[in-house]
Protein backbone atom coordinates (compact mmCIF):
# COMPACT_ATOMS: atom_id res chain seq x y z
CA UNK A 1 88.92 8.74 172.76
CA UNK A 2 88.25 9.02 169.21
CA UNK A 3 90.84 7.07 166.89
CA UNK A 4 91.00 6.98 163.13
CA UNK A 5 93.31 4.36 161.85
CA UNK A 6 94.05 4.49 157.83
CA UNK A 7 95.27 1.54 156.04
CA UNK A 8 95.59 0.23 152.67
CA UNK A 9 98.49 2.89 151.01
CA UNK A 10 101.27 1.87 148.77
CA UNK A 11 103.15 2.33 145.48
CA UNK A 12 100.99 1.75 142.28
CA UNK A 13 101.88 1.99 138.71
CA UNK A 14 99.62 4.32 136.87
CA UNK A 15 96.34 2.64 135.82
CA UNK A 16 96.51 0.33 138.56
CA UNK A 17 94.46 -0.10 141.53
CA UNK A 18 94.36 0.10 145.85
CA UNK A 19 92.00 0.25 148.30
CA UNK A 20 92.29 1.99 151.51
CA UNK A 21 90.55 0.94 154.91
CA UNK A 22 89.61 3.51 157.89
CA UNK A 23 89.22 1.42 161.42
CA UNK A 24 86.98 4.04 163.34
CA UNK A 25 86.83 3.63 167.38
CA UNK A 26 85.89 5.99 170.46
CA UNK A 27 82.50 7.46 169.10
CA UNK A 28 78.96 6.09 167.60
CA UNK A 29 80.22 5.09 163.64
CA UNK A 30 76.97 5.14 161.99
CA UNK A 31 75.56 8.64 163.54
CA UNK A 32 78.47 10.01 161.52
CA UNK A 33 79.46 10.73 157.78
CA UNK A 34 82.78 9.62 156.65
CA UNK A 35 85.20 11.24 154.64
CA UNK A 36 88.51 10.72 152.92
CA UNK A 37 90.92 13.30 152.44
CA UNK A 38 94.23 13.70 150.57
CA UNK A 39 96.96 16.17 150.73
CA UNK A 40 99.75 16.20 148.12
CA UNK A 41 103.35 17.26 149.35
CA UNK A 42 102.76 21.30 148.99
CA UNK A 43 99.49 21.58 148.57
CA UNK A 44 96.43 21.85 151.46
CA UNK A 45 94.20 19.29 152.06
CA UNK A 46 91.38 18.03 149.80
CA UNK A 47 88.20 16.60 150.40
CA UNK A 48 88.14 13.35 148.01
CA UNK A 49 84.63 11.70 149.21
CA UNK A 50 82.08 11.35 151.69
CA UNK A 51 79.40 9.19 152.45
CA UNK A 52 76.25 9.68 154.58
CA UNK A 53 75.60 8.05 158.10
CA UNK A 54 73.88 4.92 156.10
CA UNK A 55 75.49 5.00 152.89
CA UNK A 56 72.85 6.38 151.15
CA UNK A 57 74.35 9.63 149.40
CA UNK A 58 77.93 9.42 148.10
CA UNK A 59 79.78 12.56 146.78
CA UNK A 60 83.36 12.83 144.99
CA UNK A 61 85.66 15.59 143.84
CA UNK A 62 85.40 15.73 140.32
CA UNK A 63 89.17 14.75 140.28
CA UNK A 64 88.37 10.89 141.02
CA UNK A 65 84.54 11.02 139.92
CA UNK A 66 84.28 7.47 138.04
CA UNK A 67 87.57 6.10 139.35
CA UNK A 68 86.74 6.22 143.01
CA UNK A 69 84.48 4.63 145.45
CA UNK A 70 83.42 5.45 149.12
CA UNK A 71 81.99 2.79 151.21
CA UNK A 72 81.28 2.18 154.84
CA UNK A 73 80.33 -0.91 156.97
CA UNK A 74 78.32 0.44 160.14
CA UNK A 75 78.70 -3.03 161.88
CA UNK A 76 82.66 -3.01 161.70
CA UNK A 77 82.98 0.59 162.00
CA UNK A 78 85.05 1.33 159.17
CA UNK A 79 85.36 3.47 155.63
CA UNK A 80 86.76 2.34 152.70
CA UNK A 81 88.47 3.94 149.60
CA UNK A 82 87.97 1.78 146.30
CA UNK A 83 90.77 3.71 143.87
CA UNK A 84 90.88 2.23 140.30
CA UNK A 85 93.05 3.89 137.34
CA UNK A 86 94.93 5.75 139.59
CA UNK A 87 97.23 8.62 138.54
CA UNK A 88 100.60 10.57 139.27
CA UNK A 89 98.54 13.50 140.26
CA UNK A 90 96.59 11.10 143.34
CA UNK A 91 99.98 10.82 144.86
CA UNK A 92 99.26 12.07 148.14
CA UNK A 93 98.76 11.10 151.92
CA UNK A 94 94.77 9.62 152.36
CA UNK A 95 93.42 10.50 155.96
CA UNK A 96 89.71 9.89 157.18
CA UNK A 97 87.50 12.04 159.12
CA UNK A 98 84.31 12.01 160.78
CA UNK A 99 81.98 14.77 160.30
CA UNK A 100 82.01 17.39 162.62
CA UNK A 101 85.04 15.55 164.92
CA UNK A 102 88.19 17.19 164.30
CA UNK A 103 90.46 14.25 164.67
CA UNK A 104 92.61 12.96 162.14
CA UNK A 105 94.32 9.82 162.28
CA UNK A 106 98.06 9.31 160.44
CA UNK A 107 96.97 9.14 157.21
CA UNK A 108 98.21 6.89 154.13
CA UNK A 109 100.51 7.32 152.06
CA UNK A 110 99.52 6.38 148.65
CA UNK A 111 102.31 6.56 145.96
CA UNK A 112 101.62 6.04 141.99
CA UNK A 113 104.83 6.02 139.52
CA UNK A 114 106.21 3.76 137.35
């Protein structure tokens, strides 16, 4: 079956930096765009970034535009979440998704406070 397993979270100081990995299993990896989602404690969930079945077309909320950074590698079937100058307001839980499979894994929880 389809499994989405997010890595990578933790507690950050503001400014600072994580990335987060997405281990994909159970369907074809590269027939699929990737995204990351967040959802802050009270709030719905927000699309953060996706990237296209090869990587070719990336697109970002304009919340991290410049500060984040989707990737995927087809041969290990995983995402990845490059976060740089993170802030308070990223707090959140970080899930990934495939396109058009509604399966979400656990999620991430990714924590920044000094």
């Amino acid at each position: 079956q389809v499994q989405l397993v997010e890595s990578g979270g933790g507690l950050v100081q503001p400014g600072g930096s994580l990335r987060l990995s997405c281990a994909a299993s159970g369907f074809t990896f590269s027939n699929y765009g990737m995204s990351w989602y967040r959802q802050a404690p009270g709030k719905e969930r927000e699309l953060v970034a996706s990237i296209s079945t090869l990587g070719g077309s990336r697109n970002y909320a304009d919340s991290v535009k410049g500060r984040f950074t989707i990737s995927r590698d087809n041969a290990k079937n995983t995402v990845s979440l490059q976060m740089n100058s993170l802030k308070p307001g990223d707090t959140a839980v970080y899930y990934c998704k495939a396109s058009y499979i509604d399966v979400w894994g656990q999620g991430t929880q990714v924590t920044v406070s000094s």
